[in-house]
C-alpha atoms as a PDB file:
ATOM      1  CA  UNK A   1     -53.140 124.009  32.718  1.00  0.00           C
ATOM      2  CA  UNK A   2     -56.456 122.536  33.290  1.00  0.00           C
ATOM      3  CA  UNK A   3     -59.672 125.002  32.290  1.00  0.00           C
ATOM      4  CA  UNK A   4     -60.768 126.864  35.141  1.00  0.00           C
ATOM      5  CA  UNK A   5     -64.445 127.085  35.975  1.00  0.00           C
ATOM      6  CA  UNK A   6     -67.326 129.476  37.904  1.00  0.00           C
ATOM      7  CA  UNK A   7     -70.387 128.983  38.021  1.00  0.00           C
ATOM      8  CA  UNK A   8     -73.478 130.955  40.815  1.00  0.00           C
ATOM      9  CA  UNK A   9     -75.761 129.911  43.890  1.00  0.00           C
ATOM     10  CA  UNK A  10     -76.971 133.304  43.031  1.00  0.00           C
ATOM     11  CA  UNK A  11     -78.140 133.027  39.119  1.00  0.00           C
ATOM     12  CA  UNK A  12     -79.418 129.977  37.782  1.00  0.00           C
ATOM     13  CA  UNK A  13     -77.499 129.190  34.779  1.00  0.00           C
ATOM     14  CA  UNK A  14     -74.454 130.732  34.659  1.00  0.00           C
ATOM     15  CA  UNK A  15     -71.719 128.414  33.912  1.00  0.00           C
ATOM     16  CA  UNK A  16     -68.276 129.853  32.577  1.00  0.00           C
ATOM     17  CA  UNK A  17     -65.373 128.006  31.563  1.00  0.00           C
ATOM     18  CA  UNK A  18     -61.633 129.833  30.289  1.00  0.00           C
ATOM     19  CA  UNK A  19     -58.198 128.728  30.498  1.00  0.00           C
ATOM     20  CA  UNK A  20     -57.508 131.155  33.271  1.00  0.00           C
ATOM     21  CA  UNK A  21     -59.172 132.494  36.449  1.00  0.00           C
ATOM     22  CA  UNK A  22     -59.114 136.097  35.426  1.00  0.00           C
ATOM     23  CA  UNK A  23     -60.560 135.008  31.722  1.00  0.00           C
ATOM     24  CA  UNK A  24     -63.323 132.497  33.606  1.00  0.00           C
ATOM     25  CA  UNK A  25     -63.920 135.422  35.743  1.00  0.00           C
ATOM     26  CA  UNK A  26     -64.813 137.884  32.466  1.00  0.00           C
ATOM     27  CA  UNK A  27     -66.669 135.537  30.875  1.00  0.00           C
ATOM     28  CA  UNK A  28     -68.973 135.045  33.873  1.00  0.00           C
ATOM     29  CA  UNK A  29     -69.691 138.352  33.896  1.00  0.00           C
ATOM     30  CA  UNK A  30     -70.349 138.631  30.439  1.00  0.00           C
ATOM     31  CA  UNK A  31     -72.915 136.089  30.954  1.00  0.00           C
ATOM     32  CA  UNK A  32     -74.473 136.920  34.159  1.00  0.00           C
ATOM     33  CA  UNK A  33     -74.984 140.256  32.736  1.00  0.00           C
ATOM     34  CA  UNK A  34     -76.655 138.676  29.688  1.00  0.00           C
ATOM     35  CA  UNK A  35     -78.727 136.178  31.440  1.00  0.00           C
ATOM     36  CA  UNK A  36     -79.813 139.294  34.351  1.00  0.00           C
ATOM     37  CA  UNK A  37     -80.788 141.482  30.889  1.00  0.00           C
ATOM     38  CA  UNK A  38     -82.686 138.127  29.634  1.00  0.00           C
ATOM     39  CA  UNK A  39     -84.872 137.646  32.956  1.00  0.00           C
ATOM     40  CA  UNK A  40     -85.555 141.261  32.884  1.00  0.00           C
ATOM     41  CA  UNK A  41     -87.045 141.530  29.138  1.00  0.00           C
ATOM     42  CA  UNK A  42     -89.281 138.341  30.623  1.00  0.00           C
ATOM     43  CA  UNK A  43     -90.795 140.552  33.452  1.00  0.00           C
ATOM     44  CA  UNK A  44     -90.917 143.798  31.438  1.00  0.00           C
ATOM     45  CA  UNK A  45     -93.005 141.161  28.783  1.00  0.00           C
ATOM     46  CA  UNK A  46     -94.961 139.821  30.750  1.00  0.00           C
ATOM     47  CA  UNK A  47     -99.225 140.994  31.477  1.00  0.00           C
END
């Protein structure tokens, strides 16, 4: 089975990549969740 990908219009970066759609799925939410919690330190850092 070929690796199934995702990736969002919606948040720049997120790219996810598993062997099925249901895992590709998780892992993009893993990461969109990571990368949302990464922008928001940014704002809360910055003056």
């Amino acid at each position: 089975m070929a690796p199934q990908n995702a990736t969002s219009n919606d948040i720049q970066g997120l790219i996810a990549q598993g062997k099925t759609v249901a895992e590709t799925l998780k892992i993009a939410r893993d990461i969109a969740r990571k990368l949302l919690e990464a922008q928001d330190l940014v704002f809360v850092r910055t003056p």
